[in-house]
PDB file of N, CA and C in Angstrom:
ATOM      1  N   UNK A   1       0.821  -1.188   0.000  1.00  0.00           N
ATOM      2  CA  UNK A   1       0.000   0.000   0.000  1.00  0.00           C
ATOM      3  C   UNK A   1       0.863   1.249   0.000  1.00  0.00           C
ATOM      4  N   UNK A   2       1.849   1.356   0.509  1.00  0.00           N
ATOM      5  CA  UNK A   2       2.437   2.832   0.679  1.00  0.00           C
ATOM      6  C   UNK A   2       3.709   2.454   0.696  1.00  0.00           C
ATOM      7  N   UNK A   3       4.152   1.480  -0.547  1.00  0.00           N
ATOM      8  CA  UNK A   3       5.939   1.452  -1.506  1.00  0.00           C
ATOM      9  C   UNK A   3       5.899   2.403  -2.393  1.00  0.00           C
ATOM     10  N   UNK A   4       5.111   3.253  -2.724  1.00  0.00           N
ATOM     11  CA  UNK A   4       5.927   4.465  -3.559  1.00  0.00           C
ATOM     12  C   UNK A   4       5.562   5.638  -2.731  1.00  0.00           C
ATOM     13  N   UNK A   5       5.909   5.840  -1.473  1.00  0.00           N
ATOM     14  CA  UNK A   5       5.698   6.660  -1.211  1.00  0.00           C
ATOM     15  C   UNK A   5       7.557   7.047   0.164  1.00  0.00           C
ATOM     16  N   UNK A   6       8.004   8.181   0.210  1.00  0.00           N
ATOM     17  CA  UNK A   6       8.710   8.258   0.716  1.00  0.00           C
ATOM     18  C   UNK A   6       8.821   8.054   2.176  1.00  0.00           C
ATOM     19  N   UNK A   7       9.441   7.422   2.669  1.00  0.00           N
ATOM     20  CA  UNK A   7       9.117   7.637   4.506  1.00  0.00           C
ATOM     21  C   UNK A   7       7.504   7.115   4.378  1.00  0.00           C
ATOM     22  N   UNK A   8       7.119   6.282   4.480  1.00  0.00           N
ATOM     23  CA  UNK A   8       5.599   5.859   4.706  1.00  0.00           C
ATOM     24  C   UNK A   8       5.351   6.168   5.888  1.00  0.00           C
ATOM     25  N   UNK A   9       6.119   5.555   6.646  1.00  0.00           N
ATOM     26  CA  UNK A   9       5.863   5.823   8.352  1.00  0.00           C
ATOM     27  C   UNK A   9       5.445   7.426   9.142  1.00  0.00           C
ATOM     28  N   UNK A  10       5.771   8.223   7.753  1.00  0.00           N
ATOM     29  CA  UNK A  10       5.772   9.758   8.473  1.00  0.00           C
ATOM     30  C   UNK A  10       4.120   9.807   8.155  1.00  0.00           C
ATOM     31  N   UNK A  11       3.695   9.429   7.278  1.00  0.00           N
ATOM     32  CA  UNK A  11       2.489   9.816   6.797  1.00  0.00           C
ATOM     33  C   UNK A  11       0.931   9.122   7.279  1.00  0.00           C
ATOM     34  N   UNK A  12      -0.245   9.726   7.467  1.00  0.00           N
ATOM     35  CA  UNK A  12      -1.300   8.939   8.269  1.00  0.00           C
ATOM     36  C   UNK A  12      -2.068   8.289   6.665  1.00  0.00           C
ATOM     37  N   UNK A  13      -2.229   7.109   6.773  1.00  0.00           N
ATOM     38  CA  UNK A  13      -2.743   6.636   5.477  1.00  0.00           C
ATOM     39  C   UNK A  13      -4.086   5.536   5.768  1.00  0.00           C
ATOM     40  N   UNK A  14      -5.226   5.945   5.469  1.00  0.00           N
ATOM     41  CA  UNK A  14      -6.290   5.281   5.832  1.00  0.00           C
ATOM     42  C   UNK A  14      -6.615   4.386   4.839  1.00  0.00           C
ATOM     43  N   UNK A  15      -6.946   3.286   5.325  1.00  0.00           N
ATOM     44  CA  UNK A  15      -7.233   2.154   4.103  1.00  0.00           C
ATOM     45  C   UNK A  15      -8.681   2.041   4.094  1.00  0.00           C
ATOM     46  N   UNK A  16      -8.642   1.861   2.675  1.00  0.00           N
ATOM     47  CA  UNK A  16      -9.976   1.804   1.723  1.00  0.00           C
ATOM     48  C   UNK A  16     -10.560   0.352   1.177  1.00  0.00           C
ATOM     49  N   UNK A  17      -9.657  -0.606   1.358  1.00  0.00           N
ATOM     50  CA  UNK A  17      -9.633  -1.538   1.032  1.00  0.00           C
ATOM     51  C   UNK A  17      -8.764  -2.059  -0.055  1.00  0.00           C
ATOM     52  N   UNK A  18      -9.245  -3.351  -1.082  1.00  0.00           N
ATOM     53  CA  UNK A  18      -8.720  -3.639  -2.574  1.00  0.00           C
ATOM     54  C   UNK A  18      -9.759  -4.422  -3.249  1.00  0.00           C
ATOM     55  N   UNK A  19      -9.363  -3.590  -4.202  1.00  0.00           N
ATOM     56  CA  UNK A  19     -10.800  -3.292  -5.243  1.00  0.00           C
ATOM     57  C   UNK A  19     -10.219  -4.383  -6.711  1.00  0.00           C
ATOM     58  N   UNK A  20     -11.068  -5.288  -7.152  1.00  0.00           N
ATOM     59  CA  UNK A  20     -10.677  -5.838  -8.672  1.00  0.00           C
ATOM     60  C   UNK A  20     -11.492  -4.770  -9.804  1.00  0.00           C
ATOM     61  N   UNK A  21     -11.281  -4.113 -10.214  1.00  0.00           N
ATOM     62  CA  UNK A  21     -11.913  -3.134 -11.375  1.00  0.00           C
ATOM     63  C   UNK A  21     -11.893  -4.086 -12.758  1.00  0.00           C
ATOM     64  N   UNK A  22     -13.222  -3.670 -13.039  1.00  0.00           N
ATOM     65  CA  UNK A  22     -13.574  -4.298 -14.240  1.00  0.00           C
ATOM     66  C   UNK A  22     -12.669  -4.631 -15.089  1.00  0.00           C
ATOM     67  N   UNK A  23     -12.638  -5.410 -16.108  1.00  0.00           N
ATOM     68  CA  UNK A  23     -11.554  -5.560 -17.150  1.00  0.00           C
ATOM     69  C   UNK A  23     -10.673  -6.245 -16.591  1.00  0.00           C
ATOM     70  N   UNK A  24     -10.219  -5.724 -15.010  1.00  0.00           N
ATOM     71  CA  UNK A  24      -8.645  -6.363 -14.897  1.00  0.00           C
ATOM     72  C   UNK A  24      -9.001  -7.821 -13.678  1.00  0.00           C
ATOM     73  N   UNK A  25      -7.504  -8.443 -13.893  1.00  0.00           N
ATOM     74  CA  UNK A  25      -7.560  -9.791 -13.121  1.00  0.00           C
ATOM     75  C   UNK A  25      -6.573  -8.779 -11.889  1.00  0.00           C
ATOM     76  N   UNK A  26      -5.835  -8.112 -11.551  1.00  0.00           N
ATOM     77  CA  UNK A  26      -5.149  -8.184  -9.881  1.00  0.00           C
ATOM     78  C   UNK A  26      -5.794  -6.716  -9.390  1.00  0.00           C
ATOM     79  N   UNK A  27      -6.098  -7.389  -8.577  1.00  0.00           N
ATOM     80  CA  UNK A  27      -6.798  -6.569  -7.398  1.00  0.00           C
ATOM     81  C   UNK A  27      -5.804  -5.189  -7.641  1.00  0.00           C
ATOM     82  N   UNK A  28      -6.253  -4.235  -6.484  1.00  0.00           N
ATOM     83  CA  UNK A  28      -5.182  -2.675  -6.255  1.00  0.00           C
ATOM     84  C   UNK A  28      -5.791  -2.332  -5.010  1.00  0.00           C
ATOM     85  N   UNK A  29      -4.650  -1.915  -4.095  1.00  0.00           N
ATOM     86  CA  UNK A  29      -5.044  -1.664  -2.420  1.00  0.00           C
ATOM     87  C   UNK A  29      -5.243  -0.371  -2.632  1.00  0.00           C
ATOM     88  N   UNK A  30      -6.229  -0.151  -2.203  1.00  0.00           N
ATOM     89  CA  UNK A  30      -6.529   1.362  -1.914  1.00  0.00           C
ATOM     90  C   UNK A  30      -6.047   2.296  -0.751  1.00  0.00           C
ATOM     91  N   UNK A  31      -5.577   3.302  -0.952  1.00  0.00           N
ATOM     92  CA  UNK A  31      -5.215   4.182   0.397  1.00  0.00           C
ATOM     93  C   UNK A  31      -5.223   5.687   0.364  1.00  0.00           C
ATOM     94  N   UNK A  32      -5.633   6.010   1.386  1.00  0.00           N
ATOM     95  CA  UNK A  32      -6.056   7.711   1.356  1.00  0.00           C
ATOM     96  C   UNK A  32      -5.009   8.475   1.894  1.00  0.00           C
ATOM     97  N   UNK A  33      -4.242   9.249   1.555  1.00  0.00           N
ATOM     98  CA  UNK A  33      -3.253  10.302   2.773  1.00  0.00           C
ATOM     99  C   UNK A  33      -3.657  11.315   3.601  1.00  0.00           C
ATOM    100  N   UNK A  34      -4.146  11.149   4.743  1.00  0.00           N
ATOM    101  CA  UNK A  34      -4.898  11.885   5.279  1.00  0.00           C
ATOM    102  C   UNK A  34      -4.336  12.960   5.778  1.00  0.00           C
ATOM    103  N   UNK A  35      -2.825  13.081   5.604  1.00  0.00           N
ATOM    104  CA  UNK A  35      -1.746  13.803   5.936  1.00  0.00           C
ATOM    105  C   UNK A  35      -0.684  13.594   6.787  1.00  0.00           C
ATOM    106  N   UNK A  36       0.294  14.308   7.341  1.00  0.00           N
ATOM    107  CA  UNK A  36       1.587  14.032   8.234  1.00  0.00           C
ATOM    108  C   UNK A  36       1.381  13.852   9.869  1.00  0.00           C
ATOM    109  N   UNK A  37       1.861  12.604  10.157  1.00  0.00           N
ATOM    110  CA  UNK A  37       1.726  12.197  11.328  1.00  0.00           C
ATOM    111  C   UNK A  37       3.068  13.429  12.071  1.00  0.00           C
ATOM    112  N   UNK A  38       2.512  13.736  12.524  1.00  0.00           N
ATOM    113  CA  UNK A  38       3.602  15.165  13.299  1.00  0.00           C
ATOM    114  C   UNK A  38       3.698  15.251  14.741  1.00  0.00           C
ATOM    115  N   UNK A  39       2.414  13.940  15.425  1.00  0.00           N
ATOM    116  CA  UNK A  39       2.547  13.735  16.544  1.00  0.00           C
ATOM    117  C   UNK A  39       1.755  14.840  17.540  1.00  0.00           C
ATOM    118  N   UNK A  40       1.231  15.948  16.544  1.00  0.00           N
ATOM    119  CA  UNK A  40       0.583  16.841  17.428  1.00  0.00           C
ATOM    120  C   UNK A  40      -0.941  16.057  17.576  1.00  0.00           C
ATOM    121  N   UNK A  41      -1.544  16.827  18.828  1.00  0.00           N
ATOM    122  CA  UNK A  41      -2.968  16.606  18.890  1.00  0.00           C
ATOM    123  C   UNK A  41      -4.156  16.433  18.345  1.00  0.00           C
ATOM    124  N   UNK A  42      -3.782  17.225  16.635  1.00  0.00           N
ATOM    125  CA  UNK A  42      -4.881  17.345  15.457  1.00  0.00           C
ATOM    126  C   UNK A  42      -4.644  15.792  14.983  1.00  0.00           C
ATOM    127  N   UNK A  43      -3.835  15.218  15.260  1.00  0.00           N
ATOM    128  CA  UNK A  43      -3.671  13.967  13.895  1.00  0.00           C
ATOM    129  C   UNK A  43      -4.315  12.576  14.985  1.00  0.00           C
ATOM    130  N   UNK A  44      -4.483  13.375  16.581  1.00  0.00           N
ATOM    131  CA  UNK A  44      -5.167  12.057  16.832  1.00  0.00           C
ATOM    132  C   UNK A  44      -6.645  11.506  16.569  1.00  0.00           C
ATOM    133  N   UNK A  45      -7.392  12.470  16.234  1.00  0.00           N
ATOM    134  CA  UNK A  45      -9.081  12.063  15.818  1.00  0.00           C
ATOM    135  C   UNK A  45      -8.933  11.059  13.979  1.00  0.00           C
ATOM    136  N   UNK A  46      -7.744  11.858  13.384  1.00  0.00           N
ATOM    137  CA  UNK A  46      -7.483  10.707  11.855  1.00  0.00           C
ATOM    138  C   UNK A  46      -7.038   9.217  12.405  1.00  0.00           C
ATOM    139  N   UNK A  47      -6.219   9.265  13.383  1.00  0.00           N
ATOM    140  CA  UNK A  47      -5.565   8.211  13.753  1.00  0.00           C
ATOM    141  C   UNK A  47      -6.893   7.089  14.546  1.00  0.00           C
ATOM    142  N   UNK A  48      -7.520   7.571  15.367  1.00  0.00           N
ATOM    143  CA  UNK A  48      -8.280   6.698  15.498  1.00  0.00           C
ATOM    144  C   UNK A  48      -9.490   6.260  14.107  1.00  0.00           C
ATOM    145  N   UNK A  49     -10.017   6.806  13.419  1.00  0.00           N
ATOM    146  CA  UNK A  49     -10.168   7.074  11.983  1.00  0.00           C
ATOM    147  C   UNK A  49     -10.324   5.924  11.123  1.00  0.00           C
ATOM    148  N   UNK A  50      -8.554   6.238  11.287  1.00  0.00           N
ATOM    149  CA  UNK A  50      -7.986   4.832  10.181  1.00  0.00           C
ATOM    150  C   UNK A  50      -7.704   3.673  11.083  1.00  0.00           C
ATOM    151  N   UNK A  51      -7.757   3.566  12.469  1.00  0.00           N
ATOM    152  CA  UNK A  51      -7.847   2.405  13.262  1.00  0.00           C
ATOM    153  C   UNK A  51      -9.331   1.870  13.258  1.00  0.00           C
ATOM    154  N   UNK A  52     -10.594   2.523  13.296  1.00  0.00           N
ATOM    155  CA  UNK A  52     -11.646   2.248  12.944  1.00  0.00           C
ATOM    156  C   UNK A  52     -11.882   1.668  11.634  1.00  0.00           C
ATOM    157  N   UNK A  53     -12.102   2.549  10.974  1.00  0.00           N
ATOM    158  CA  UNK A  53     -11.712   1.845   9.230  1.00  0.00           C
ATOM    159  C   UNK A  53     -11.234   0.671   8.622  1.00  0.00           C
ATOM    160  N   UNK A  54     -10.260   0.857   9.535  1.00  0.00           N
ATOM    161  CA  UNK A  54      -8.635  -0.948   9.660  1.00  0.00           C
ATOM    162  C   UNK A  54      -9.816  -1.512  10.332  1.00  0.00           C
ATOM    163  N   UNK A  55     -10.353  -1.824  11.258  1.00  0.00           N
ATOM    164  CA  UNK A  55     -11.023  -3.035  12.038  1.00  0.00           C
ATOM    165  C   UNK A  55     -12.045  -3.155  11.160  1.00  0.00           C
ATOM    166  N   UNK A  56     -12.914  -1.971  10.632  1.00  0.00           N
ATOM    167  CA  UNK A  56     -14.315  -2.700   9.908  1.00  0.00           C
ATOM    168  C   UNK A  56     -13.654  -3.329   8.869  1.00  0.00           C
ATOM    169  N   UNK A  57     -12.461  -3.418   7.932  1.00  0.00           N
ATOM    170  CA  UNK A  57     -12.008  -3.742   6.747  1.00  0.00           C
ATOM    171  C   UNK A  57     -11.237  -5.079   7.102  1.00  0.00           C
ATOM    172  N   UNK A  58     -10.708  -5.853   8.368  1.00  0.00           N
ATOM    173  CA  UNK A  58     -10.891  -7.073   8.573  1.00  0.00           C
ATOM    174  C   UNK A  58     -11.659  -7.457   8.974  1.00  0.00           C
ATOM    175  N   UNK A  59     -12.832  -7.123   9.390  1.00  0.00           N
ATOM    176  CA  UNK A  59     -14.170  -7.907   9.407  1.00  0.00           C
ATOM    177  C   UNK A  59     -14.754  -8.293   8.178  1.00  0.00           C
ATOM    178  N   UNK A  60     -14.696  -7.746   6.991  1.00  0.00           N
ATOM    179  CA  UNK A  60     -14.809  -7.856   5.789  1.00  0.00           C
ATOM    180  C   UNK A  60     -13.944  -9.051   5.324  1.00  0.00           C
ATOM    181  N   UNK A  61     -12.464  -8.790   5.114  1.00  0.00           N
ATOM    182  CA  UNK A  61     -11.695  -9.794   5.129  1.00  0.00           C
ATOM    183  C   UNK A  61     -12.065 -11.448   5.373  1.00  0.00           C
ATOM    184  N   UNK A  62     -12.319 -11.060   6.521  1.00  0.00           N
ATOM    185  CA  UNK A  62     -12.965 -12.443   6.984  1.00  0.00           C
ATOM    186  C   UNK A  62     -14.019 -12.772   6.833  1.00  0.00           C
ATOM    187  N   UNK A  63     -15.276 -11.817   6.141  1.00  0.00           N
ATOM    188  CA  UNK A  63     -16.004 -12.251   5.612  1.00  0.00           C
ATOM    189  C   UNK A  63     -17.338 -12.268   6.554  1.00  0.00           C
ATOM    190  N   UNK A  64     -17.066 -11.115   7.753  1.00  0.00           N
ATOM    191  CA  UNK A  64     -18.104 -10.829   8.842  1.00  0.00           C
ATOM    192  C   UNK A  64     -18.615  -9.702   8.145  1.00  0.00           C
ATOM    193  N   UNK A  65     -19.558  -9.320   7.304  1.00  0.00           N
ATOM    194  CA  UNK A  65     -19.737  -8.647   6.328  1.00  0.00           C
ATOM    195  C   UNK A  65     -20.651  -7.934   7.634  1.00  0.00           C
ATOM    196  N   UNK A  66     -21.615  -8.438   8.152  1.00  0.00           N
ATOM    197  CA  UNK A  66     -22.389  -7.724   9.563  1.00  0.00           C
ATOM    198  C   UNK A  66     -21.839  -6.735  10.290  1.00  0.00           C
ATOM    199  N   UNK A  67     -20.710  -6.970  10.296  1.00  0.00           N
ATOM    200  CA  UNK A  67     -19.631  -6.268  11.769  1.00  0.00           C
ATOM    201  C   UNK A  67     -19.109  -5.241  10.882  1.00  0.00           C
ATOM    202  N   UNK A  68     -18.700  -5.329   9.537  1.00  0.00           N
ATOM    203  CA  UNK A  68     -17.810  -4.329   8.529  1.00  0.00           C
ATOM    204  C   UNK A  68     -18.819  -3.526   8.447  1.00  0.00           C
ATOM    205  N   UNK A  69     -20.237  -3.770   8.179  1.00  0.00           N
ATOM    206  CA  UNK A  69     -21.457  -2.751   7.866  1.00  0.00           C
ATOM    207  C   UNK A  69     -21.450  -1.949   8.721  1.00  0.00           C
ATOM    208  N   UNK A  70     -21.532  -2.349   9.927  1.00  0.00           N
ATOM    209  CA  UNK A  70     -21.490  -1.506  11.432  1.00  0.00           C
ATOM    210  C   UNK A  70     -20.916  -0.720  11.400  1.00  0.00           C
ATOM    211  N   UNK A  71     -19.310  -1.391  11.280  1.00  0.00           N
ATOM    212  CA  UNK A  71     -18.087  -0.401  11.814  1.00  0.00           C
ATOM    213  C   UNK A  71     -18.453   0.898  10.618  1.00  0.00           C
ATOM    214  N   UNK A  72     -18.437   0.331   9.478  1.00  0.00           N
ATOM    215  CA  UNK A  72     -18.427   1.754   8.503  1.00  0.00           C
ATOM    216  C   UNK A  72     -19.558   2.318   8.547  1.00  0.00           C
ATOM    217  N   UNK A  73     -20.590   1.881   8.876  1.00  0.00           N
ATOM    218  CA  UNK A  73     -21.940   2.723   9.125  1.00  0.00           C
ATOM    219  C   UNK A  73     -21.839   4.064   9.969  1.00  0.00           C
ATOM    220  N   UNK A  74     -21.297   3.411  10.952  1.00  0.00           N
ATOM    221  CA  UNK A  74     -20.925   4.100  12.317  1.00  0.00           C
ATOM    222  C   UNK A  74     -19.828   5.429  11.955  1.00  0.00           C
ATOM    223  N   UNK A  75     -18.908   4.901  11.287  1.00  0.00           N
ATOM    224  CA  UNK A  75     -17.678   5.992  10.480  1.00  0.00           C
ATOM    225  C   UNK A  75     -18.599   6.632  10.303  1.00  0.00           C
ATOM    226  N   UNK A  76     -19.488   6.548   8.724  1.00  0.00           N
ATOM    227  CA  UNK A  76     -20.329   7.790   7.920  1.00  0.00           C
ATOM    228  C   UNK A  76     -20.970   8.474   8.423  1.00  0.00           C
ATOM    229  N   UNK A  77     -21.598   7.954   9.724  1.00  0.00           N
ATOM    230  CA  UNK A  77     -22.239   9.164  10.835  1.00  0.00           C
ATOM    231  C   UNK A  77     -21.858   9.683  11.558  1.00  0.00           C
ATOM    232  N   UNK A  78     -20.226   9.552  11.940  1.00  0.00           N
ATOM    233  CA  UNK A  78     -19.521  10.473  12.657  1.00  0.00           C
ATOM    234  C   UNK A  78     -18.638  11.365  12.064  1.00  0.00           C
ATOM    235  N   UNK A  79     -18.414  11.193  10.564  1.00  0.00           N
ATOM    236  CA  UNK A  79     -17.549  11.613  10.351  1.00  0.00           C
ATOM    237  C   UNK A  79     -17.688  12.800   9.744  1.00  0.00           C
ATOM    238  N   UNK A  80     -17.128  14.062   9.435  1.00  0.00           N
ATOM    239  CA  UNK A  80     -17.827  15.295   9.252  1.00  0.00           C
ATOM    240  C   UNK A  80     -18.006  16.181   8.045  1.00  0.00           C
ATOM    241  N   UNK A  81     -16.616  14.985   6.748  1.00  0.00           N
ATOM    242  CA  UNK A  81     -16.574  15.251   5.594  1.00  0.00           C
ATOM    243  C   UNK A  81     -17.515  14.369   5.210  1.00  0.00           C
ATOM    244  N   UNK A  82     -18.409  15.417   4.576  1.00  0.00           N
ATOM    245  CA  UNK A  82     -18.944  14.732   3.168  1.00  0.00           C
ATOM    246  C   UNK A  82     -18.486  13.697   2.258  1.00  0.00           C
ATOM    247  N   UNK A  83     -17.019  13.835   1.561  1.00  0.00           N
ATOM    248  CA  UNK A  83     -16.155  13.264   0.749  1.00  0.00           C
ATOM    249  C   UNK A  83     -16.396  11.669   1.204  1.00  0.00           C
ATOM    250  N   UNK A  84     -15.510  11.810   2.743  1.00  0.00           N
ATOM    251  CA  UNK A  84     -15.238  11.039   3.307  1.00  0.00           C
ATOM    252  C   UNK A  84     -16.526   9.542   3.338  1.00  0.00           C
ATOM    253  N   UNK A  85     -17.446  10.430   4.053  1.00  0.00           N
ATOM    254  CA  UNK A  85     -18.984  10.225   4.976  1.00  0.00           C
ATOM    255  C   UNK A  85     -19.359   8.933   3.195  1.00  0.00           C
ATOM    256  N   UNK A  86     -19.186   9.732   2.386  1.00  0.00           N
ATOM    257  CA  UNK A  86     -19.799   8.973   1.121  1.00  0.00           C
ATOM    258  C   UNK A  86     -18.722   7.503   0.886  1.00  0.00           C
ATOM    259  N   UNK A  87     -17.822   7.626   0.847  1.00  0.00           N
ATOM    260  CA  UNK A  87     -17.020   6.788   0.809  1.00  0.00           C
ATOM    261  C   UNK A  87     -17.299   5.228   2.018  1.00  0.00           C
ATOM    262  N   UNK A  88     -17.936   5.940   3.000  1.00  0.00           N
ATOM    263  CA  UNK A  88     -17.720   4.660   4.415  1.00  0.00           C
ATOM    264  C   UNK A  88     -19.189   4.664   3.779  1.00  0.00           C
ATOM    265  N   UNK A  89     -19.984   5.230   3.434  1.00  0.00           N
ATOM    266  CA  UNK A  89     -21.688   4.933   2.816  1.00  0.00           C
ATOM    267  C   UNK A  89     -21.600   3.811   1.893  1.00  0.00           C
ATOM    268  N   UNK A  90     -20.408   3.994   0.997  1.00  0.00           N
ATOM    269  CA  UNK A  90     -20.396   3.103  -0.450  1.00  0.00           C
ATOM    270  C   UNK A  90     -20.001   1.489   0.255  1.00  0.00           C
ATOM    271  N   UNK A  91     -19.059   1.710   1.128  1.00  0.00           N
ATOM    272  CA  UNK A  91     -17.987   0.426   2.054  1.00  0.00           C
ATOM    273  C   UNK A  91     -19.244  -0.207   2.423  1.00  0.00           C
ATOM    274  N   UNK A  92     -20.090   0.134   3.035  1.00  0.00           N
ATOM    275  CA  UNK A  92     -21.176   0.184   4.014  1.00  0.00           C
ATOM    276  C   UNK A  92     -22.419  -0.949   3.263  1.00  0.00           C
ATOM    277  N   UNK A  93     -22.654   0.153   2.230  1.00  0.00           N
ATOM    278  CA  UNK A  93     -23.423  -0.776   1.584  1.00  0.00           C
ATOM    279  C   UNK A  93     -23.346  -1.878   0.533  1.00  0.00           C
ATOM    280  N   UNK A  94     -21.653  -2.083   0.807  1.00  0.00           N
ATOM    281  CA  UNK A  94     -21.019  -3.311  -0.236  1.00  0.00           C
ATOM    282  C   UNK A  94     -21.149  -4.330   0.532  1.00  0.00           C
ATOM    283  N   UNK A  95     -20.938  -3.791   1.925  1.00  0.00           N
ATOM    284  CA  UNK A  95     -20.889  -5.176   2.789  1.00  0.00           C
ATOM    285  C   UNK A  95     -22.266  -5.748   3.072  1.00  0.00           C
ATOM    286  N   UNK A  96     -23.119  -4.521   3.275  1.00  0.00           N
ATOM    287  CA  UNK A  96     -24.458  -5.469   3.675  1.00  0.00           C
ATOM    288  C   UNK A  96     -25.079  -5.841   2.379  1.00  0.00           C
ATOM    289  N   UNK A  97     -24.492  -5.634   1.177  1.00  0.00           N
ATOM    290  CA  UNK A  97     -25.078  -6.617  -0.227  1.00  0.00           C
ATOM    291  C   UNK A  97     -24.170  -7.640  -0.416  1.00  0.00           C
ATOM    292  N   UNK A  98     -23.000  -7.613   0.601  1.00  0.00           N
ATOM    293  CA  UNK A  98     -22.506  -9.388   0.424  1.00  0.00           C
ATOM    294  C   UNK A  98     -23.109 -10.057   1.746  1.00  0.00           C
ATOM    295  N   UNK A  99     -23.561  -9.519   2.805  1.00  0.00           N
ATOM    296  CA  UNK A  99     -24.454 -10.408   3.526  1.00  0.00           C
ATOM    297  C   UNK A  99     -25.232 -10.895   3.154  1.00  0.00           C
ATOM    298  N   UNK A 100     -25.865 -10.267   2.429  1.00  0.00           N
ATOM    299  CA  UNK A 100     -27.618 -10.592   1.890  1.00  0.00           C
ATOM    300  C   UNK A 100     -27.156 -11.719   0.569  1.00  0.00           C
ATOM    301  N   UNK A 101     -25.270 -11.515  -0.107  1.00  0.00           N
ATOM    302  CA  UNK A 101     -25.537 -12.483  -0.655  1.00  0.00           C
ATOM    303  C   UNK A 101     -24.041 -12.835  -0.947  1.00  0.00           C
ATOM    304  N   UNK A 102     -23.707 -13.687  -0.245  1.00  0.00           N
ATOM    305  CA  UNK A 102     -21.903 -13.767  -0.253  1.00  0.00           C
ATOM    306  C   UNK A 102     -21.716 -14.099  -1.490  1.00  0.00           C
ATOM    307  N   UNK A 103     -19.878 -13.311  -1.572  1.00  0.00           N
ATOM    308  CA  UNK A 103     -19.333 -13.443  -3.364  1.00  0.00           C
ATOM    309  C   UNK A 103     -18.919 -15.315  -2.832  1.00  0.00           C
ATOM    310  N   UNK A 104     -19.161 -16.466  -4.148  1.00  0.00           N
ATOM    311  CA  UNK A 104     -19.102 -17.471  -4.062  1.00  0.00           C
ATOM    312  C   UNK A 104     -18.123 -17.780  -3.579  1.00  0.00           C
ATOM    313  N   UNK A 105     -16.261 -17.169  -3.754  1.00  0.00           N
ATOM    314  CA  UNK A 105     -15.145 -17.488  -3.511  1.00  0.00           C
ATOM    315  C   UNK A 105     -14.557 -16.011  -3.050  1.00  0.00           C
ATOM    316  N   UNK A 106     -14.890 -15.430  -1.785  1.00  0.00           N
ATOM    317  CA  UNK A 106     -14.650 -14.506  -1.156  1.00  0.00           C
ATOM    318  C   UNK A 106     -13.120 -14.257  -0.947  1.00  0.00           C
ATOM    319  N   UNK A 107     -12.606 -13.464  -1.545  1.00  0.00           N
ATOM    320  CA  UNK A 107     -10.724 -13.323  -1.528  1.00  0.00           C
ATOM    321  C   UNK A 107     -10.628 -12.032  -0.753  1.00  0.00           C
ATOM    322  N   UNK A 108     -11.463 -11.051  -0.050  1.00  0.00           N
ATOM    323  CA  UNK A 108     -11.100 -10.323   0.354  1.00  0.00           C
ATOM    324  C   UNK A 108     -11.187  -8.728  -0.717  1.00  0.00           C
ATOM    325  N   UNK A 109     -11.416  -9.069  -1.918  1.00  0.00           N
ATOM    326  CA  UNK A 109     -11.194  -8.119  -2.920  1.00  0.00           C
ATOM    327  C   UNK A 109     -12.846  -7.461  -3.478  1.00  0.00           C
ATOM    328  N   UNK A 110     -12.996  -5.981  -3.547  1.00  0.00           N
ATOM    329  CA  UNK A 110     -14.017  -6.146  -3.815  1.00  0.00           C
ATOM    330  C   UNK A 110     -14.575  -5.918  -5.164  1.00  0.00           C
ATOM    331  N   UNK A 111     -15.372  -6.421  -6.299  1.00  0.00           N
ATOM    332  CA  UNK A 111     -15.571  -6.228  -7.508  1.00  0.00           C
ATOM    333  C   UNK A 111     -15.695  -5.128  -7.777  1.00  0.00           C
ATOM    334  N   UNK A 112     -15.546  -4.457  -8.963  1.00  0.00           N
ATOM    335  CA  UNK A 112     -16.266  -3.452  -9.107  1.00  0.00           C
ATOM    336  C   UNK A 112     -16.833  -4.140 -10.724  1.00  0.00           C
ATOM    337  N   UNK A 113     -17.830  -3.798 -11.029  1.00  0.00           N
ATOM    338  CA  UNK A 113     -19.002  -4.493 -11.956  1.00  0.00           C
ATOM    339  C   UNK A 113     -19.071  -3.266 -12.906  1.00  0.00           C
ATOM    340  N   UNK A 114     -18.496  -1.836 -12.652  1.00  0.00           N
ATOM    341  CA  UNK A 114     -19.010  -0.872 -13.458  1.00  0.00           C
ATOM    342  C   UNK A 114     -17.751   0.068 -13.658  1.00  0.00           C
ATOM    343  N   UNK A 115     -17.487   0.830 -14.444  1.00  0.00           N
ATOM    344  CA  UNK A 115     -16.174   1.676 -14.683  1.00  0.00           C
ATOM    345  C   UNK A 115     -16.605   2.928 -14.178  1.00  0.00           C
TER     346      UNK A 115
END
């Protein structure tokens, strides 16, 4: 997720997951830069954030599609960007349409069906 990026460790990077996009066979990890970990007080509300985010996105993983709905449900109503808020909406409602109907050979990756 964050090999082309310099110093990864300096930077707060929230994961989005990994997405297979139409057309192609290998997945691509998604990641957001939410900006520079600087250790001040502003970067701790991102940091818990992307620790939230990280837990609903191995619940997914594993295929607790219930618990991933939650966790990101819960994100989109706390969170205060719009941008953002839509993004944990989209997560949100991928997972509770693989509850209602699991992908046959679940890899962790999520389709995308449309360009």
């Amino acid at each position: 997720m964050s090999r082309r990026l310099p110093n990864p460790d300096r930077f707060l990077l929230r994961p989005l997951g990994s997405y297979r996009l139409k057309g192609k066979d290998t997945p691509v990890v998604i990641a957001d830069v939410m900006g520079e970990d600087d250790g001040s007080s502003f970067v701790r509300p991102l940091k818990e954030e992307i620790a939230e985010i990280g837990e609903a996105l191995q619940h997914s993983q594993v295929g607790d599609f219930t618990a991933a709905s939650v966790g990101v449900t819960a994100l989109a109503a706390y969170v205060g960007h719009a941008t953002r808020a839509r993004g944990y909406r989209f997560l949100a409602d991928t997972a509770r349409a693989y509850s209602a109907q699991p992908p046959d050979a679940w890899d962790g990756v999520i389709e995308m069906v449309d360009k």
